[in-house]
N, C-alpha and C. Protein backbone atom coordinates (compact mmCIF):
# COMPACT_ATOMS: atom_id res chain seq x y z
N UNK A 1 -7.47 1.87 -1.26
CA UNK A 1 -6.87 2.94 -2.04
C UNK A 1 -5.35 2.74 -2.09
N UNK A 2 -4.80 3.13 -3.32
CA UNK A 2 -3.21 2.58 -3.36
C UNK A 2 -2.79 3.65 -3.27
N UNK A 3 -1.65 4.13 -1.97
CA UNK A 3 -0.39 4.82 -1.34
C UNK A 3 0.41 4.83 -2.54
N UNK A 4 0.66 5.96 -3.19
CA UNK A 4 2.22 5.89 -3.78
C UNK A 4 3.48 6.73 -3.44
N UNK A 5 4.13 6.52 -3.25
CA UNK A 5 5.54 7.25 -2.20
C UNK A 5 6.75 7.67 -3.75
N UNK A 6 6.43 8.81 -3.96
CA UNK A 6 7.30 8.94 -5.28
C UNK A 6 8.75 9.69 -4.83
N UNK A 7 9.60 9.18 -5.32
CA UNK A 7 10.99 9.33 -4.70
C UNK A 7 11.91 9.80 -6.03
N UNK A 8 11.99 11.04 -5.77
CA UNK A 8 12.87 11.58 -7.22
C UNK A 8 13.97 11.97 -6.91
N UNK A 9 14.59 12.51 -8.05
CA UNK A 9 15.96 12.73 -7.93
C UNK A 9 16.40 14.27 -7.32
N UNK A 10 17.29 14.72 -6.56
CA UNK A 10 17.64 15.82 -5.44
C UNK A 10 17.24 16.94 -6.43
N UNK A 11 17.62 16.96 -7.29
CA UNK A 11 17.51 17.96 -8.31
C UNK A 11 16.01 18.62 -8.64
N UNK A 12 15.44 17.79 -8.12
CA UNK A 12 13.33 17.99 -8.33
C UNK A 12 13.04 18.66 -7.45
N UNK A 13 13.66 17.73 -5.87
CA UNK A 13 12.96 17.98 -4.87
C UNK A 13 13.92 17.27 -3.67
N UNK A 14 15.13 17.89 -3.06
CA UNK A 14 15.49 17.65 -1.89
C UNK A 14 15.14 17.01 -1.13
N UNK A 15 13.63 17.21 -0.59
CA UNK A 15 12.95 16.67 0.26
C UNK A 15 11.77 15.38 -0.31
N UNK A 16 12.56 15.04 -1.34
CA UNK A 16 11.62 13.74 -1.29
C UNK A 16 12.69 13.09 -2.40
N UNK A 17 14.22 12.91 -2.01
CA UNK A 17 14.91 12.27 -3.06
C UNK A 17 15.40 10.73 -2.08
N UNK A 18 14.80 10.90 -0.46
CA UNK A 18 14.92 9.75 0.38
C UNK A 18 13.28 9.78 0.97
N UNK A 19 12.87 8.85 0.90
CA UNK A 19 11.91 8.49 1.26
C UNK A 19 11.27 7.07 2.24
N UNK A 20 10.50 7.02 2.86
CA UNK A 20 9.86 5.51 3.52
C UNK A 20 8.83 5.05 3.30
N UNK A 21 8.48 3.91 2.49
CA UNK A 21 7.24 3.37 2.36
C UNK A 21 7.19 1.81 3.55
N UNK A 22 5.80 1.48 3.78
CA UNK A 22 5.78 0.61 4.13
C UNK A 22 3.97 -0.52 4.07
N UNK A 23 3.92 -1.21 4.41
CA UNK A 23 2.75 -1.89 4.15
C UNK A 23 2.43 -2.20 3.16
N UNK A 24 1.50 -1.60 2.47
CA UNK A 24 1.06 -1.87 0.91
C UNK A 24 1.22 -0.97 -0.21
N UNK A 25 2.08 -0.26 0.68
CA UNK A 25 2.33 0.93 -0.52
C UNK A 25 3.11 1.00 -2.15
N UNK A 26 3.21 1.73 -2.63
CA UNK A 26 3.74 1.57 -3.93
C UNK A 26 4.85 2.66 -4.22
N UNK A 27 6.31 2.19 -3.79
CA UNK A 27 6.94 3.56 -4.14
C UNK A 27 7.74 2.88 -5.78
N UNK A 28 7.51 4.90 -6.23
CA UNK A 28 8.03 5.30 -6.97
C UNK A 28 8.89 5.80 -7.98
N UNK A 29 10.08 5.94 -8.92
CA UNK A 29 10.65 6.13 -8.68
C UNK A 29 10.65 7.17 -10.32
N UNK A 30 10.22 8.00 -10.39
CA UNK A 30 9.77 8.54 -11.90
C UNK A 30 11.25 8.80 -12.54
N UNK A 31 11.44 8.84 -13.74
CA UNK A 31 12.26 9.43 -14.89
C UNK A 31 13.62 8.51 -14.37
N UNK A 32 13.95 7.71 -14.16
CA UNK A 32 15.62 7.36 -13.92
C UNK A 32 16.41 7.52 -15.48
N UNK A 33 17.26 8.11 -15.63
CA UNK A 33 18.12 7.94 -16.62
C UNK A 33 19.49 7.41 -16.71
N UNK A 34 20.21 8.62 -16.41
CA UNK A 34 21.48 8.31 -15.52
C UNK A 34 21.38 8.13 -14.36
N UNK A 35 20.65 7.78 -13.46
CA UNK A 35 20.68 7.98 -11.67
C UNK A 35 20.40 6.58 -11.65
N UNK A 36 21.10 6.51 -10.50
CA UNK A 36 20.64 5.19 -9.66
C UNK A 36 19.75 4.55 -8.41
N UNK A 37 19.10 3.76 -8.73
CA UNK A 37 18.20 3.69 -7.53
C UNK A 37 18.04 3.07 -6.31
N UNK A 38 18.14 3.10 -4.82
CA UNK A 38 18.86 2.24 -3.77
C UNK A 38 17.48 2.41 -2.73
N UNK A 39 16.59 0.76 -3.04
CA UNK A 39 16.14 0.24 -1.86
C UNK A 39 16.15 -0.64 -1.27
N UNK A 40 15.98 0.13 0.18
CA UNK A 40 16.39 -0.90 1.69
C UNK A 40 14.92 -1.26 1.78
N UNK A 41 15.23 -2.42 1.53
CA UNK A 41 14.17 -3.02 3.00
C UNK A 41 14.71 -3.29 4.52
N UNK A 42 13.72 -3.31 4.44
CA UNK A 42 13.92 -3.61 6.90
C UNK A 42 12.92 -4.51 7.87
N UNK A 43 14.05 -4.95 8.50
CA UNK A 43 12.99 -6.05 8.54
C UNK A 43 11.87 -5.24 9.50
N UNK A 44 10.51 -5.70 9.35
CA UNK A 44 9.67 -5.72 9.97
C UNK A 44 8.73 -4.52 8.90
N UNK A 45 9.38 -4.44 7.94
CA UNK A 45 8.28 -3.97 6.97
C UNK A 45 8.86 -3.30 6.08
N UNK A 46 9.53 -2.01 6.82
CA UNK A 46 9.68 -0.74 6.12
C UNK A 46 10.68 -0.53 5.51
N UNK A 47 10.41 0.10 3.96
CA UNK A 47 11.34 0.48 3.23
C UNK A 47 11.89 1.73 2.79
N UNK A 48 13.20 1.78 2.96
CA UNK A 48 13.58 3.09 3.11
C UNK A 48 14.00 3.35 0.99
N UNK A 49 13.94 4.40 0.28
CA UNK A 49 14.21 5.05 -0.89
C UNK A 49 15.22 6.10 -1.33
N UNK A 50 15.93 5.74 -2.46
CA UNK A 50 16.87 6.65 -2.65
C UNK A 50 16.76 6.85 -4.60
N UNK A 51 16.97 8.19 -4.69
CA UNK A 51 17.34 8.59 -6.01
C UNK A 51 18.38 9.17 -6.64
N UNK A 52 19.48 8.77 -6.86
CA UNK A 52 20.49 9.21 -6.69
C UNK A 52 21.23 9.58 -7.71
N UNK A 53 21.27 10.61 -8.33
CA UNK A 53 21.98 11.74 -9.52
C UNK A 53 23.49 11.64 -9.51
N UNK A 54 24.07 11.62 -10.75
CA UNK A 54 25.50 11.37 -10.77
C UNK A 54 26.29 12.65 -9.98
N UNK A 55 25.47 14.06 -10.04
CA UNK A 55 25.73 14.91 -9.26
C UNK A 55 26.23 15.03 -7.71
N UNK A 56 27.17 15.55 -7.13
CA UNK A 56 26.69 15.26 -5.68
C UNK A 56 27.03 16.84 -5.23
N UNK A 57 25.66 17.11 -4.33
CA UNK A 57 25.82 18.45 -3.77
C UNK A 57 26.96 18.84 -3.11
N UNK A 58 27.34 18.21 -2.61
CA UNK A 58 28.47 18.28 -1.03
C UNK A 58 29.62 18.74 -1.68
N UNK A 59 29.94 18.23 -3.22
CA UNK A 59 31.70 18.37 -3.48
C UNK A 59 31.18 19.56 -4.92
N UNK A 60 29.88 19.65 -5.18
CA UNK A 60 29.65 20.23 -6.50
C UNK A 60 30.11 19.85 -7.73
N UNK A 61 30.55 18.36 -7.62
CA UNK A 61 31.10 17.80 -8.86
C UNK A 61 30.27 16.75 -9.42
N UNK A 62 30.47 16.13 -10.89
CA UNK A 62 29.70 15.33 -11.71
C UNK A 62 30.32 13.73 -11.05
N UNK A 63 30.25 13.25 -9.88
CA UNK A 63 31.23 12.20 -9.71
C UNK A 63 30.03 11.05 -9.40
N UNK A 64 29.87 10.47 -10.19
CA UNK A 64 28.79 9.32 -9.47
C UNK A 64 29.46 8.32 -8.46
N UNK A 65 30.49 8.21 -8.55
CA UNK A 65 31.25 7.39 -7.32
C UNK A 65 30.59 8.01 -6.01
N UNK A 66 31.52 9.16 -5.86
CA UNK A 66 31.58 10.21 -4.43
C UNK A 66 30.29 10.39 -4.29
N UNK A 67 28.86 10.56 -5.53
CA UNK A 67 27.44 11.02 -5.35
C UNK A 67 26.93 9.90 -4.62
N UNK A 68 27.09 8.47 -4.98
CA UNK A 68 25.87 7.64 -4.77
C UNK A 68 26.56 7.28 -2.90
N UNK A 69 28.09 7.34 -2.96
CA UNK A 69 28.34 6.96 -1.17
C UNK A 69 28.07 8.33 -0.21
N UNK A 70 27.72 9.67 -0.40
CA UNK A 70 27.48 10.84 0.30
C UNK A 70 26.10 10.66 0.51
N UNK A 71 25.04 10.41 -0.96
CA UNK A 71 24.01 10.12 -0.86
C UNK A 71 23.36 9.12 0.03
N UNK A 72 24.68 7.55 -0.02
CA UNK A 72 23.70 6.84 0.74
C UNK A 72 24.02 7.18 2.05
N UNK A 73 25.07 8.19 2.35
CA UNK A 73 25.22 8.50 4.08
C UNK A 73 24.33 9.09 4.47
N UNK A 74 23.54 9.86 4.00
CA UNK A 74 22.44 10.69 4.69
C UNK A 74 21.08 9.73 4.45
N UNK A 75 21.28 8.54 3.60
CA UNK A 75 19.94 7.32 4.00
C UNK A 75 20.00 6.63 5.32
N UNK A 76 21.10 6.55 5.58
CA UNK A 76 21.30 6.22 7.08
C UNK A 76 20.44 6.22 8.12
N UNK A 77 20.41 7.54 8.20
CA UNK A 77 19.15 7.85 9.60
C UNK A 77 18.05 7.52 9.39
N UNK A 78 17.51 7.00 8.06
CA UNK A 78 16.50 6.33 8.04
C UNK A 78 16.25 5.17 8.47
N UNK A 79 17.12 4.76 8.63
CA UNK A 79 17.55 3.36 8.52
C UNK A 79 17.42 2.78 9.62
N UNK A 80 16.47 2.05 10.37
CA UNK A 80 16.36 2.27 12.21
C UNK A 80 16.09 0.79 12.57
N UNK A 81 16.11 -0.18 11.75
CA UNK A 81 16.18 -1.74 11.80
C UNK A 81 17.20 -2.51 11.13
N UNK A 82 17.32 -3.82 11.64
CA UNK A 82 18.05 -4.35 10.24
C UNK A 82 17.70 -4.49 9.02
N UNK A 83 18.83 -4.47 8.07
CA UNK A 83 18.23 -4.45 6.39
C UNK A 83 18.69 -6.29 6.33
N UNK A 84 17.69 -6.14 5.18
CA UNK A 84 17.27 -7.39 4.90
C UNK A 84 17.69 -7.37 3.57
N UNK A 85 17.24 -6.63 2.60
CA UNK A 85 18.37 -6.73 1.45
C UNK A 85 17.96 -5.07 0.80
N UNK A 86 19.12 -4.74 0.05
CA UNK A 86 19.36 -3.80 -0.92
C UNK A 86 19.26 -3.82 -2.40
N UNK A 87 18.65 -3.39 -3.10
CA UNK A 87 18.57 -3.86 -4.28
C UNK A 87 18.66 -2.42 -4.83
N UNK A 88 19.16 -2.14 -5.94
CA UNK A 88 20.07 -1.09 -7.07
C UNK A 88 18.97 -1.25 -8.33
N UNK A 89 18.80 -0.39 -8.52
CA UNK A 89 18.03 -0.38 -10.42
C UNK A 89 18.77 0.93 -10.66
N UNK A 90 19.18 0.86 -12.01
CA UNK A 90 19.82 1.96 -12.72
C UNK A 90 21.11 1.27 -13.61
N UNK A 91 21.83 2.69 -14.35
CA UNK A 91 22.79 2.28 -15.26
C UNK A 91 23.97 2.57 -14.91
N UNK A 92 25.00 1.66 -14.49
CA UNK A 92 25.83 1.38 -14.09
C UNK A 92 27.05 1.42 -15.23
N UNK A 93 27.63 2.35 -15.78
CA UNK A 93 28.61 1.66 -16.58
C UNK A 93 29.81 1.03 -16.40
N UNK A 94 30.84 0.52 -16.59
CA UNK A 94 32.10 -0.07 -15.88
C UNK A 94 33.31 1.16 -15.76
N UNK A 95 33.72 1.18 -14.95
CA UNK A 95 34.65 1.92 -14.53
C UNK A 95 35.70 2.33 -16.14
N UNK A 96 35.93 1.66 -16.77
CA UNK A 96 36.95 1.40 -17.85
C UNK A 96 35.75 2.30 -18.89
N UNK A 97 34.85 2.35 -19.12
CA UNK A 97 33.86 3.09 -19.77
C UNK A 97 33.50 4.78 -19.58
N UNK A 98 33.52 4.98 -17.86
CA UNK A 98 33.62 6.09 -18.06
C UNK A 98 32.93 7.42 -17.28
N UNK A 99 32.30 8.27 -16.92
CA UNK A 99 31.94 9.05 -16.27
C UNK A 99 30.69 8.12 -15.06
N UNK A 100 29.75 7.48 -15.77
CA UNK A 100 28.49 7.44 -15.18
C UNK A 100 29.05 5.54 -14.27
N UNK A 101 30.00 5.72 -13.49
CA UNK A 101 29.85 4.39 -12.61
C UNK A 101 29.98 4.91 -10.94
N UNK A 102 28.96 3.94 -10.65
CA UNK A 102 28.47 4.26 -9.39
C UNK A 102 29.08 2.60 -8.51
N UNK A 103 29.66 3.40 -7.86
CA UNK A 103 30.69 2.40 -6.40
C UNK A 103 29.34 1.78 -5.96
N UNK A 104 28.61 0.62 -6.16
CA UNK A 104 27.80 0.08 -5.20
C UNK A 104 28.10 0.03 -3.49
N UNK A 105 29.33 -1.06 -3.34
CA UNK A 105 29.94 -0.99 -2.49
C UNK A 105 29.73 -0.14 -1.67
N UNK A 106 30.55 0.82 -2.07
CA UNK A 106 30.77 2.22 -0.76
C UNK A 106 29.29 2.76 -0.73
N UNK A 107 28.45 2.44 -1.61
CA UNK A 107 27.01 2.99 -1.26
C UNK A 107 26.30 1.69 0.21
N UNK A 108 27.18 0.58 -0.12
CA UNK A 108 26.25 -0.83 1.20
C UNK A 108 27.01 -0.20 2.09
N UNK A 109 28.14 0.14 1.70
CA UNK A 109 29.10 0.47 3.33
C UNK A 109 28.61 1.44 4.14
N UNK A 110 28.33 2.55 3.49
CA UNK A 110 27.97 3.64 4.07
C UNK A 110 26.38 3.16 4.49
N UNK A 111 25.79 2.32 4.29
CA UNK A 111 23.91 2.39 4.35
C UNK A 111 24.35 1.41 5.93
N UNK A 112 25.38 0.80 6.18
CA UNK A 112 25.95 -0.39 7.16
C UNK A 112 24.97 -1.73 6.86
N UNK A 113 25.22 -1.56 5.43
CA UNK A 113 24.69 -3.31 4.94
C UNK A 113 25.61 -4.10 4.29
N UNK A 114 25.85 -5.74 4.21
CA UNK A 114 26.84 -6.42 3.80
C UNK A 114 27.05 -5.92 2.31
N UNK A 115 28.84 -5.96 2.51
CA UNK A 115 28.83 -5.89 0.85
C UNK A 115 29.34 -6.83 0.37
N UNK A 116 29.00 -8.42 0.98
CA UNK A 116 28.85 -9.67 0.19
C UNK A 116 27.85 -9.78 -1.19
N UNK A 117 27.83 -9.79 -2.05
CA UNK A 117 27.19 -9.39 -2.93
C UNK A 117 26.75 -10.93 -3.25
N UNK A 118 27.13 -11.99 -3.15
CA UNK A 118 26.81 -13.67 -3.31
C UNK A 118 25.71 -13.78 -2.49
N UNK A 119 25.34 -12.53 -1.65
CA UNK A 119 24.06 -13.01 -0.24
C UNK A 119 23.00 -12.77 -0.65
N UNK A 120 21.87 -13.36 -0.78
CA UNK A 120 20.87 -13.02 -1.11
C UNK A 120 20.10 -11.70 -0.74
N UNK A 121 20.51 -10.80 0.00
CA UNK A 121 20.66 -9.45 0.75
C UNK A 121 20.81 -8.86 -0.50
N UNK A 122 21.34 -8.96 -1.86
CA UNK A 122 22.05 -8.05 -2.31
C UNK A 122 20.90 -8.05 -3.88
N UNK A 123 21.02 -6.97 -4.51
CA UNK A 123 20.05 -7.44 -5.85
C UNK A 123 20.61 -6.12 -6.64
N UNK A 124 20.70 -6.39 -7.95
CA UNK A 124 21.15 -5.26 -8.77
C UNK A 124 20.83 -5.26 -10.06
N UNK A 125 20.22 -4.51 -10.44
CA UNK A 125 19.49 -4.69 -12.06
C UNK A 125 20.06 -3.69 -12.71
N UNK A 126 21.01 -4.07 -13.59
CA UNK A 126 21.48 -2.82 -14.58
C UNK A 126 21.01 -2.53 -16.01
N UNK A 127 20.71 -1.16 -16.16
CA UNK A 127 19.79 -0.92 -16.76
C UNK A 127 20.43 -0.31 -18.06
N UNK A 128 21.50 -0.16 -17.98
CA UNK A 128 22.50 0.02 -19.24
C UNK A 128 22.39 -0.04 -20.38
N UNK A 129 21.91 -1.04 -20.96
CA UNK A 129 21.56 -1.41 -22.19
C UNK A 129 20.41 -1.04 -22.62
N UNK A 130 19.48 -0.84 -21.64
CA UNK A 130 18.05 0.23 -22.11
C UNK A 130 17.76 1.00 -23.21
N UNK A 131 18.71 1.77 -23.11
CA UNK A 131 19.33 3.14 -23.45
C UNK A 131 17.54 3.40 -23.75
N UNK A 132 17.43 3.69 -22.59
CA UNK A 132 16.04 4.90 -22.48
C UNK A 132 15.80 4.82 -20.99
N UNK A 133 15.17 6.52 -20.40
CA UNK A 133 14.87 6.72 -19.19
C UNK A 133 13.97 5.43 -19.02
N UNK A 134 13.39 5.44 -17.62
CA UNK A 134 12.43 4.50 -17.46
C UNK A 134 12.15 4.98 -15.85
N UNK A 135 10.13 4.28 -15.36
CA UNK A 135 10.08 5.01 -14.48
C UNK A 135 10.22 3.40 -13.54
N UNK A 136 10.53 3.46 -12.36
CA UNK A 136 10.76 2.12 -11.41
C UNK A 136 9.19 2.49 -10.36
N UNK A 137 8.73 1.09 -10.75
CA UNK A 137 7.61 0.94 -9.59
C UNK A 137 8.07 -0.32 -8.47
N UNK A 138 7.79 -0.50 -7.40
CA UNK A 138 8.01 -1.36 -5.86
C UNK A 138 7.01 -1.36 -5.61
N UNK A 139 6.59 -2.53 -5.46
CA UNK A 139 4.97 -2.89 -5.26
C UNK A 139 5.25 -3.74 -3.71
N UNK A 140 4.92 -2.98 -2.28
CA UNK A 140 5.47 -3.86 -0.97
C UNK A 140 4.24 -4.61 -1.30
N UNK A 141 2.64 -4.65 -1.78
CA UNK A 141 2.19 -5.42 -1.32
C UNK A 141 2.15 -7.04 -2.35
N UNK A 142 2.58 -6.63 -3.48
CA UNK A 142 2.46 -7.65 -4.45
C UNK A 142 4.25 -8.30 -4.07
N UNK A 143 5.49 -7.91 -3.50
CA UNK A 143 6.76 -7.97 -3.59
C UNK A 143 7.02 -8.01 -5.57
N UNK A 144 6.28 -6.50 -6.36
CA UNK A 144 6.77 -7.27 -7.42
C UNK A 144 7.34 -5.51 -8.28
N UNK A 145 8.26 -5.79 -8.62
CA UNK A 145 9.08 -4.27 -9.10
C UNK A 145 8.53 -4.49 -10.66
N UNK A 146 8.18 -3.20 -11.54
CA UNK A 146 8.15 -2.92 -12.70
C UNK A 146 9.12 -1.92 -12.98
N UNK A 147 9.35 -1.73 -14.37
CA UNK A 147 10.24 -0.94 -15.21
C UNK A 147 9.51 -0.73 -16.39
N UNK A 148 9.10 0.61 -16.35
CA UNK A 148 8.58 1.17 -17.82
C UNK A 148 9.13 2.07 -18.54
N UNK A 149 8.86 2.40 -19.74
CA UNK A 149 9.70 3.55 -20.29
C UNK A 149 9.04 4.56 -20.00
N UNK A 150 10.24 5.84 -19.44
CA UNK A 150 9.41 6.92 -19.43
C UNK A 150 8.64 7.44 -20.23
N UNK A 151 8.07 8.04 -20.20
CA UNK A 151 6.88 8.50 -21.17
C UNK A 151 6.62 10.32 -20.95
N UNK A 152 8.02 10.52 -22.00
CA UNK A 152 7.68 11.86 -22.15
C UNK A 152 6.59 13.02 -21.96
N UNK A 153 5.91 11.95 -22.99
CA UNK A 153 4.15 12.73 -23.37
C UNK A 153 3.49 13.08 -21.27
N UNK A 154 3.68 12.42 -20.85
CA UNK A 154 3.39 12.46 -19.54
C UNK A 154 3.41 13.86 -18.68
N UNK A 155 2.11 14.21 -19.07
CA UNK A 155 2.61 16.10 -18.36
C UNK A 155 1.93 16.33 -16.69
N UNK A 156 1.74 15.07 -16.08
CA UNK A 156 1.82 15.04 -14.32
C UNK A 156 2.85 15.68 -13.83
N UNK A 157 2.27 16.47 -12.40
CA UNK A 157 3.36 17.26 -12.01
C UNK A 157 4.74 16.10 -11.63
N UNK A 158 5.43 16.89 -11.30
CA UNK A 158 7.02 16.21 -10.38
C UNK A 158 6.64 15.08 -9.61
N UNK A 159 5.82 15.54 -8.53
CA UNK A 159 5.83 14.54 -7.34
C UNK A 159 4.99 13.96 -7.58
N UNK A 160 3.61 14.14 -8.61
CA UNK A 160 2.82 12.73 -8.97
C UNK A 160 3.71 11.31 -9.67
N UNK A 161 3.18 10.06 -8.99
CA UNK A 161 3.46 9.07 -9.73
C UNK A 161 2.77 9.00 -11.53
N UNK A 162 3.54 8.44 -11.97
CA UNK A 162 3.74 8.31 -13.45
C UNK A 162 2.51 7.62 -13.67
N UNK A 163 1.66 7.57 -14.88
CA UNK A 163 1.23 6.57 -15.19
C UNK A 163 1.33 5.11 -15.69
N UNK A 164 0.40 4.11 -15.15
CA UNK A 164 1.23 2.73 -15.44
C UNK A 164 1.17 2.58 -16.62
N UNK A 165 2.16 1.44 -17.16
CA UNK A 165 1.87 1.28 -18.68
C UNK A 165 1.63 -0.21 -18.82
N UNK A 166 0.76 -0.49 -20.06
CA UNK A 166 -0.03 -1.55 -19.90
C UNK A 166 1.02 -2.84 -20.55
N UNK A 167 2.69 -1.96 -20.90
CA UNK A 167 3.63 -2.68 -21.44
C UNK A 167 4.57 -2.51 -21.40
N UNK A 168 4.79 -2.90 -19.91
CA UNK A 168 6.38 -2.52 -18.97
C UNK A 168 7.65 -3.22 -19.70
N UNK A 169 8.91 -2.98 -19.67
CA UNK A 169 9.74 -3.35 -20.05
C UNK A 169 10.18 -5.00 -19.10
N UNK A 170 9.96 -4.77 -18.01
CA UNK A 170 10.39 -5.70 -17.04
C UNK A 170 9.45 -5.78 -15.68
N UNK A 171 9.27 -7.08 -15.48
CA UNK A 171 8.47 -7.15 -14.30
C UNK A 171 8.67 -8.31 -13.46
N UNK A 172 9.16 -8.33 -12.04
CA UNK A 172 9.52 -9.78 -11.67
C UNK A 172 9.19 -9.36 -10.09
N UNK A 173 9.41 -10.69 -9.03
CA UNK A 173 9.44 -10.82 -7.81
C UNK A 173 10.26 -10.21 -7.21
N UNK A 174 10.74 -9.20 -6.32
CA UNK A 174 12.00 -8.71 -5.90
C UNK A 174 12.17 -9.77 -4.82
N UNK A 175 11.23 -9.82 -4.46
CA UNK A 175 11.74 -10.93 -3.00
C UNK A 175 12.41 -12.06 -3.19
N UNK A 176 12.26 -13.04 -4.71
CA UNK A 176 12.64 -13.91 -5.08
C UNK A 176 14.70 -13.77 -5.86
N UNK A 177 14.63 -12.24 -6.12
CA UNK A 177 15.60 -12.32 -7.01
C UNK A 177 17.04 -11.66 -6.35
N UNK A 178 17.94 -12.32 -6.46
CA UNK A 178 19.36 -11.90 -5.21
C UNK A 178 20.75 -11.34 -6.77
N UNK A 179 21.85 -10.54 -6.26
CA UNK A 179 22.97 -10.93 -7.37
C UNK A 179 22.63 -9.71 -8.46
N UNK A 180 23.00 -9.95 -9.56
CA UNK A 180 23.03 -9.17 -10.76
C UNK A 180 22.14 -9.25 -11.78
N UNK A 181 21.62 -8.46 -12.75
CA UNK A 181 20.66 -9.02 -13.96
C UNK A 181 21.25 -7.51 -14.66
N UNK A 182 21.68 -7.88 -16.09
CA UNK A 182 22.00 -7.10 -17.08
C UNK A 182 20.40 -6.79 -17.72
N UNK A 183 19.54 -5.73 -17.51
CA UNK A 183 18.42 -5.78 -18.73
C UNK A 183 18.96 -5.23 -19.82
N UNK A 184 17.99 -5.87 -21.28
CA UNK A 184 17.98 -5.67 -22.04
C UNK A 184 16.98 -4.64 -22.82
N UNK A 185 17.13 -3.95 -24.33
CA UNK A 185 16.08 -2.99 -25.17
C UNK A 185 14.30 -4.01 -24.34
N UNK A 186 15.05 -5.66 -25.03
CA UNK A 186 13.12 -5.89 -25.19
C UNK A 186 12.75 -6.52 -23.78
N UNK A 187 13.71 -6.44 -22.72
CA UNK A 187 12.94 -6.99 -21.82
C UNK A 187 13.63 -7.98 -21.14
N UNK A 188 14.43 -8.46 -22.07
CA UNK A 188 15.04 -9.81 -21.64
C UNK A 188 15.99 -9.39 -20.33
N UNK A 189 16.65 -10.30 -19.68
CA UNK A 189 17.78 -10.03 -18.33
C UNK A 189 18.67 -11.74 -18.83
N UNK A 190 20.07 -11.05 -18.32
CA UNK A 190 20.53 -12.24 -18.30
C UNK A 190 21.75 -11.68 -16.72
N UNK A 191 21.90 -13.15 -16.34
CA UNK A 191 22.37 -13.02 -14.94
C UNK A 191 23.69 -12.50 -15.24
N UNK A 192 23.94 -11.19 -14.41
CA UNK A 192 25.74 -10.55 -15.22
C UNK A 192 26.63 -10.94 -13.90
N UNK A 193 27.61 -10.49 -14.02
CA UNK A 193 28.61 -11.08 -12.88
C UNK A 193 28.87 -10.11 -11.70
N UNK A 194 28.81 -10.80 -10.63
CA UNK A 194 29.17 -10.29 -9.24
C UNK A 194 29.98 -9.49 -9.11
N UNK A 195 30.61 -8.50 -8.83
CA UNK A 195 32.22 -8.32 -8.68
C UNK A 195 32.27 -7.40 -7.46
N UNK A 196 32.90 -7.81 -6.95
CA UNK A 196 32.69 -7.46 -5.37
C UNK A 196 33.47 -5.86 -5.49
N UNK A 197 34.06 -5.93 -6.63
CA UNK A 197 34.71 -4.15 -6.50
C UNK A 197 33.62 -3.56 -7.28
N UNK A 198 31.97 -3.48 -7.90
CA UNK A 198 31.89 -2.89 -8.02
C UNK A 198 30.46 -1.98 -7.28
């Protein structure tokens, strides 16, 4: 029977916007639009989940900077092994662009993972160019992440996982893939650049 660990954004549900999967489970990550998404693996299995809204409770402001490093401070205590790598899905815009950029960085700093971003530890898929929600699946037992478009029509409660779609936007190895990938509308990725400030 397939485990799914659905991990939404604070705004749904407080108590399930950090989450832990491990073994063969399948976490979740329904509706991402503007939010960004931050999973740890650890070694010896377990993966810790984050959903993270440009919002941040703590200051009551729209700051995705200050949201995604407050956010990843309270992933912390999850956090009870070494991480093995971090990997980001969501839309990132560049600082020079405008409201919706999220400090990776200060999100590894605060989780106390390298923020060498050249290390294979590090993985970041920006989803920018989408321009459509989409729901993120983590498959621990296949190591293989999907990206589908959300699907409005979809009237499952909150905390149910989404239904799969038989024609994901993106689908690859996470274990295999380190660094940056710009996705594209049809699917395509092309490798985008490192930049250690962002």
């Amino acid at each position: 029977m397939v485990n799914y660990v659905v991990c939404v954004e604070p705004s749904v549900s407080a108590a399930d916007c950090r989450v832990t999967a491990k073994d063969q489970d399948i976490l979740v990550y329904p509706h991402v639009d503007s939010c960004m998404t931050i999973t740890v693996f650890l070694a010896g299995g377990t993966v810790v989940g984050g959903h993270v809204s440009m919002w941040d409770d703590d200051t009551a402001s729209l700051d995705a900077t200050v949201a995604i490093s407050n956010f990843a401070k309270k992933m912390k205590p999850l956090i009870t092994t070494t991480i093995e790598k971090v990997m980001f899905v969501g839309a990132n815009m560049r600082k020079s662009q405008g409201a919706s950029h999220y400090s990776l960085r200060s999100a590894l700093t605060e989780l106390g993972a390298s923020t060498n971003k050249a290390l294979p530890s590090f993985l970041f898929i920006d989803t920018v160019n989408t321009d459509t929600a989409f729901d993120l699946f983590v498959d621990l037992g296949s190591h293989t992440l999907t990206i589908q478009r959300w699907d409005k029509a979809d009237k499952r409660g909150e905390l149910e996982p989404p239904k799969r779609s038989a024609d994901p936007i993106y689908e690859a190895q996470y274990n295999v893939l380190s660094g940056k990938y710009d996705l594209d509308k049809d699917g395509s990725t092309k490798a985008g650049k490192v930049r250690n400030g962002v």
